[in-house]
C-alpha atoms as a PDB file:
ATOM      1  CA  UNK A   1       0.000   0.000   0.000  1.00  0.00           C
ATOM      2  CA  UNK A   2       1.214   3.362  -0.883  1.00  0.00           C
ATOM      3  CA  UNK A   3       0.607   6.584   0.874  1.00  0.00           C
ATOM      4  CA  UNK A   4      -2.224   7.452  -1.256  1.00  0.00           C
ATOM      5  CA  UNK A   5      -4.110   4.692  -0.844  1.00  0.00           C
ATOM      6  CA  UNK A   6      -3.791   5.204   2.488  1.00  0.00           C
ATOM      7  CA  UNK A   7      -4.828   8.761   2.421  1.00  0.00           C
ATOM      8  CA  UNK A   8      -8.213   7.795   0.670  1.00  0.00           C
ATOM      9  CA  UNK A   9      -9.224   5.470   2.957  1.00  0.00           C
ATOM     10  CA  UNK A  10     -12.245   5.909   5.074  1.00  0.00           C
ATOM     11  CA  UNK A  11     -11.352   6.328   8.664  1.00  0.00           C
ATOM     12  CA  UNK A  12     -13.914   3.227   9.795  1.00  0.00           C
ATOM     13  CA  UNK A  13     -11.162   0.983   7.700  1.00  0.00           C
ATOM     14  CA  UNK A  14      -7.668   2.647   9.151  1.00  0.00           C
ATOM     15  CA  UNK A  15      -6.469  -0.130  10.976  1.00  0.00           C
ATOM     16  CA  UNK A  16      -2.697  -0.018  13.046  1.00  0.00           C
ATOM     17  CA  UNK A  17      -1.515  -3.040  11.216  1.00  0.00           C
ATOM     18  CA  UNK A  18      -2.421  -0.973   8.105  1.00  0.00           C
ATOM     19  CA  UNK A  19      -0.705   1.959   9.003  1.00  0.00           C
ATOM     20  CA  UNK A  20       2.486   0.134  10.532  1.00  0.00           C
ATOM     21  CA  UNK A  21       2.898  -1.309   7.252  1.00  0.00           C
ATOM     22  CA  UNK A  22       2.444   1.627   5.021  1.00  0.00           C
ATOM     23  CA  UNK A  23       5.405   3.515   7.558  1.00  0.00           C
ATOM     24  CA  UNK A  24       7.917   0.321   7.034  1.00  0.00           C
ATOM     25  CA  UNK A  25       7.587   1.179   3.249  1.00  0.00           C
ATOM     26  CA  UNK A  26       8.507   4.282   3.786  1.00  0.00           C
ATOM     27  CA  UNK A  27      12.332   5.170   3.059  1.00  0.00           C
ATOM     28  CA  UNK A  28      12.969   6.731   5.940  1.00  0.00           C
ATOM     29  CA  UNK A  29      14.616   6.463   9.487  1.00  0.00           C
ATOM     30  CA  UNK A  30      12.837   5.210  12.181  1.00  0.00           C
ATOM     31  CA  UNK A  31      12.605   8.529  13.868  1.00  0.00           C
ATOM     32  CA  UNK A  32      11.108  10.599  10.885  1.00  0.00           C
ATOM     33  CA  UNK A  33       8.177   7.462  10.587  1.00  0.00           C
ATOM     34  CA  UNK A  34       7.588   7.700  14.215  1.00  0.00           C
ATOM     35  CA  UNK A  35       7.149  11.653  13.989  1.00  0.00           C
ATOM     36  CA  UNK A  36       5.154  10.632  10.509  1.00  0.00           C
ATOM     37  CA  UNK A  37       2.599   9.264  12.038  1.00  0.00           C
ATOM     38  CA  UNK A  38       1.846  12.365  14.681  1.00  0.00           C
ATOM     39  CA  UNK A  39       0.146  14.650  12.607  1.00  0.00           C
ATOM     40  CA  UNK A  40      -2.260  11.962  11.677  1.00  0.00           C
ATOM     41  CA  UNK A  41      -2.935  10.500  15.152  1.00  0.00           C
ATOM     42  CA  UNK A  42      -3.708  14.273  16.318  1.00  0.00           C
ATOM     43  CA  UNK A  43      -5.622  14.849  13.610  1.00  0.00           C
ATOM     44  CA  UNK A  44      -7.793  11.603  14.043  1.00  0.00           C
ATOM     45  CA  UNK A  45      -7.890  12.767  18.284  1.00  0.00           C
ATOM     46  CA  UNK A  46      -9.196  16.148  17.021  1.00  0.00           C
ATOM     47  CA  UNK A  47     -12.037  14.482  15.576  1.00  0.00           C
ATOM     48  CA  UNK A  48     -12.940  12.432  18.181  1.00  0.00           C
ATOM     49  CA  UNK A  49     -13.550  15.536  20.387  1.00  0.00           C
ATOM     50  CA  UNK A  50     -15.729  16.788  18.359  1.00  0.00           C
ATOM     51  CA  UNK A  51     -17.341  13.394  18.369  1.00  0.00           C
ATOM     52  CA  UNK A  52     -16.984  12.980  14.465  1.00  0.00           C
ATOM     53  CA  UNK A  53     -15.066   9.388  15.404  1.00  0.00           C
ATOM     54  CA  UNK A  54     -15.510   7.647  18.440  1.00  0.00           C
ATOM     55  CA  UNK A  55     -11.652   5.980  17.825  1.00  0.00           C
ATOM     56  CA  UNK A  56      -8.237   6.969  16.661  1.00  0.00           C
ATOM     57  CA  UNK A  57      -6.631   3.706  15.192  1.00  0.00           C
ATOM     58  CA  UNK A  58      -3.510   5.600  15.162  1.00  0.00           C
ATOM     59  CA  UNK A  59      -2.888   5.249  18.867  1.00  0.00           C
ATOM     60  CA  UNK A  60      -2.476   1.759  18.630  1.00  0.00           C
ATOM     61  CA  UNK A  61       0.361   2.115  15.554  1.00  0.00           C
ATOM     62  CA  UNK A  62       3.931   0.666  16.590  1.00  0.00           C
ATOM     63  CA  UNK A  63       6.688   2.397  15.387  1.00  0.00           C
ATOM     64  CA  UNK A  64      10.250   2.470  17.444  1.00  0.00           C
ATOM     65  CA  UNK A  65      12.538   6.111  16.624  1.00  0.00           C
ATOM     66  CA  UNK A  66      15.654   4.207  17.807  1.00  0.00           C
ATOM     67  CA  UNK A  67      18.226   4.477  15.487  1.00  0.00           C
ATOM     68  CA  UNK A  68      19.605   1.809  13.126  1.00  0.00           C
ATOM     69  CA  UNK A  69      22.839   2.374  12.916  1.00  0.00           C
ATOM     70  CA  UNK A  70      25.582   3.513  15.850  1.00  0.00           C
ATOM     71  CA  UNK A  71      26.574   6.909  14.620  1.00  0.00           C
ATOM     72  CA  UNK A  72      30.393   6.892  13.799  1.00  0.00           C
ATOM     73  CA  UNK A  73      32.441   9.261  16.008  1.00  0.00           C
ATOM     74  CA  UNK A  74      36.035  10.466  15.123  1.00  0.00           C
ATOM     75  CA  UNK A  75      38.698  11.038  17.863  1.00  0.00           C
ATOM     76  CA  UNK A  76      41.478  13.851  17.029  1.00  0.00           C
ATOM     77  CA  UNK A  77      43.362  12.102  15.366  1.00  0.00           C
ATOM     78  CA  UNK A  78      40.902  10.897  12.598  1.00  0.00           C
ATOM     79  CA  UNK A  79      39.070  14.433  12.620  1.00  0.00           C
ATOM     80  CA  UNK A  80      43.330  15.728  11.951  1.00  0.00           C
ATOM     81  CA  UNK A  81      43.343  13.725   9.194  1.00  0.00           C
ATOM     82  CA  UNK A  82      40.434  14.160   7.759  1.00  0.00           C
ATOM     83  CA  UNK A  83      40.800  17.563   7.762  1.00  0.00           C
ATOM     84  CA  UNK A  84      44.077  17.309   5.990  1.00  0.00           C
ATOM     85  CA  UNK A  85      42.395  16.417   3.069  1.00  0.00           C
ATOM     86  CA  UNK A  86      39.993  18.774   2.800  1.00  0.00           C
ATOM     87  CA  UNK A  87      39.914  22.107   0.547  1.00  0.00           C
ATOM     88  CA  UNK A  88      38.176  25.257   0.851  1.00  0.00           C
ATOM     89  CA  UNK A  89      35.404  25.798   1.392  1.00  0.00           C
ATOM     90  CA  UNK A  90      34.625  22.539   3.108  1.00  0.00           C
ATOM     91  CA  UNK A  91      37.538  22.520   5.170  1.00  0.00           C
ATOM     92  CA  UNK A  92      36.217  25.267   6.894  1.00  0.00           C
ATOM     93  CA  UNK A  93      32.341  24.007   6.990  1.00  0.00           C
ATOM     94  CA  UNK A  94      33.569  20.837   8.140  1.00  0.00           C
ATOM     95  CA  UNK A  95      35.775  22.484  11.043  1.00  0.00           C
ATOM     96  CA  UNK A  96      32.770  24.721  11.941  1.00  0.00           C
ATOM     97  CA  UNK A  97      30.446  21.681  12.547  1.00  0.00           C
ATOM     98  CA  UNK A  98      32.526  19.318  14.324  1.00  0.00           C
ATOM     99  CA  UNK A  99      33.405  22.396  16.843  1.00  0.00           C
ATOM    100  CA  UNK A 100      29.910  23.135  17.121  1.00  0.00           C
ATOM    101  CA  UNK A 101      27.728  20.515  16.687  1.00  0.00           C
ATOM    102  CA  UNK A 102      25.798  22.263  13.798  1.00  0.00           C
ATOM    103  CA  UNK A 103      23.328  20.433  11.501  1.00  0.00           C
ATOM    104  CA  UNK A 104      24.147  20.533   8.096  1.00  0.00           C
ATOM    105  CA  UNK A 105      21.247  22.991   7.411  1.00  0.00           C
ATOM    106  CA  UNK A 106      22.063  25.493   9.846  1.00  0.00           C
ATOM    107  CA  UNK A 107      25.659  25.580   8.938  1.00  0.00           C
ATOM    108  CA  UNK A 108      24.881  26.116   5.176  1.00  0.00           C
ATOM    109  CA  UNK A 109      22.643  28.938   6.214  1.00  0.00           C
ATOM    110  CA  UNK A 110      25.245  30.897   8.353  1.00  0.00           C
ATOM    111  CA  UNK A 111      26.288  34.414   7.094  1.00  0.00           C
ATOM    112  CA  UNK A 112      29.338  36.345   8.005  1.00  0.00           C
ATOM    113  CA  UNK A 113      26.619  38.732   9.770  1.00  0.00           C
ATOM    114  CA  UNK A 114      26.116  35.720  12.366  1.00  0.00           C
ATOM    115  CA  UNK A 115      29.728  35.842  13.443  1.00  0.00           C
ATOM    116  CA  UNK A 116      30.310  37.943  16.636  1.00  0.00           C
ATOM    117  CA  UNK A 117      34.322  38.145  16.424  1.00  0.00           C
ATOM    118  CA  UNK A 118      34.214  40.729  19.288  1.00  0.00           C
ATOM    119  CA  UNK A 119      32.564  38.311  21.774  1.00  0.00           C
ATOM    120  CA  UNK A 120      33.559  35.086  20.054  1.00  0.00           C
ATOM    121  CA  UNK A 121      29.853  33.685  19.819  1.00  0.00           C
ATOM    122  CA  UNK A 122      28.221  32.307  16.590  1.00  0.00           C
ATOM    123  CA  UNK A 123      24.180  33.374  15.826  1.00  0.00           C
ATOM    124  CA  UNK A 124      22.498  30.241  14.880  1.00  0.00           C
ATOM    125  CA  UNK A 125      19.185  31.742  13.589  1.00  0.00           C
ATOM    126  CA  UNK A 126      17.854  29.769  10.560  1.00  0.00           C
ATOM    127  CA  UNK A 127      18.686  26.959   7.846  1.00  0.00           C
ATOM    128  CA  UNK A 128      17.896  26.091   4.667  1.00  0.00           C
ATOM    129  CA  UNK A 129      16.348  22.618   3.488  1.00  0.00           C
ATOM    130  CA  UNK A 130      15.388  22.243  -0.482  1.00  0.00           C
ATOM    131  CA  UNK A 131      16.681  26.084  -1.087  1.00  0.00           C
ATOM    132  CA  UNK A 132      14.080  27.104   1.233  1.00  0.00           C
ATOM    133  CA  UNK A 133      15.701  29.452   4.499  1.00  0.00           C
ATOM    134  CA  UNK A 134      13.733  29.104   7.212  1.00  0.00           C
ATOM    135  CA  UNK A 135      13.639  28.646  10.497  1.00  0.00           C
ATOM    136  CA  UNK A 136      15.820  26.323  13.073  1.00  0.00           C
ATOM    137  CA  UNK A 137      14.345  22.783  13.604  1.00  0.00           C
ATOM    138  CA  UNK A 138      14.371  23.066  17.557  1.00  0.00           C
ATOM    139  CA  UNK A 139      14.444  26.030  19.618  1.00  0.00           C
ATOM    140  CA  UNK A 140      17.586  24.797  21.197  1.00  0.00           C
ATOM    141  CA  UNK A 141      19.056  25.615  17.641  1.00  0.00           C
ATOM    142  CA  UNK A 142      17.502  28.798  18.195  1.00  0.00           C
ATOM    143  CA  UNK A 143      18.966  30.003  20.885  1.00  0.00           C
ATOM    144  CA  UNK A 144      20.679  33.753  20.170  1.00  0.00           C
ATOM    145  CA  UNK A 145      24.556  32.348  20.545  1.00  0.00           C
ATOM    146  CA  UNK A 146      26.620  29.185  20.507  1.00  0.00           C
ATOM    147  CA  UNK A 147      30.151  30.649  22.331  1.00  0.00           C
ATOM    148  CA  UNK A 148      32.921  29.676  20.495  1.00  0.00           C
ATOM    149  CA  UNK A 149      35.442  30.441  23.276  1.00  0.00           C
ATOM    150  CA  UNK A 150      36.074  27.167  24.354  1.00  0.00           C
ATOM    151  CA  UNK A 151      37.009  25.476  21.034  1.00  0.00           C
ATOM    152  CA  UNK A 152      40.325  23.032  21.644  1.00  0.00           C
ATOM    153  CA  UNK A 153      42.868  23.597  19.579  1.00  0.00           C
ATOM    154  CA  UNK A 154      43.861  20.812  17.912  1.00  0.00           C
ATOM    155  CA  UNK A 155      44.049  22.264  14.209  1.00  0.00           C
END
């Protein structure tokens, strides 16, 4: 089943087992079919309270958001040497996000106006995803300055 058939189906037939197996054809990581099927499942709620359903099949959908693969982490070394054979520009990108922790789209979205040389802090305060700038992902990204004071030096 494909997510259109799903779409079209009438609420009465929505079943979990359904919906579980439209998400594991899905090619995506666990986490972003977990948060997939949120929208839907608050949508569904919403109509029960206005007692247009009287059940939301969606709370009874299994989907884990553990990850699937252990993410790979670099000592000093590695990150040294890695870095050795890197050019410009992405030497520098790549420096910037392994001192700060940035996510790819807020790193490509940073402007020279979001560097605070006086005070040594960085202004995370958007990203880009499909050429579209927008907004951070979490307000933790958000917040006004990631200090780069403390960054080792090991370059």
């Amino acid at each position: 089943m494909d997510s259109s058939t799903l779409v079209f189906l009438p609420i009465e037939d929505v079943k979990a087992v359904i919906v579980e197996e439209w998400l594991r054809s899905l090619p995506l990581a666990n986490g972003s079919k977990a948060k997939n099927s949120q929208p839907h499942a608050h949508d569904i709620q919403s109509r029960r309270s206005w007692e247009w359903h009287d059940r939301n099949p969606i709370t009874h959908v299994r989907q884990s958001a553990k990850r699937q693969k252990v993410p790979v982490v670099l000592n000093v070394a590695q990150l040294r040497s890695l870095l050795v054979h890197l050019k410009e520009p992405g030497k520098t990108a790549v420096l910037l996000d392994i001192l700060t922790g940035l996510r790819v789209s807020e790193l490509l979205a940073l402007k020279w106006s979001d560097v605070d040389f006086e005070n040594l802090e960085l202004h995370v305060t958007r990203s880009i995803a499909l050429q579209h700038v927008g907004p951070c992902k979490t307000e933790a990204s958000q917040k006004p300055s990631r200090s780069i004071l403390s960054w080792p030096k090991f370059f």
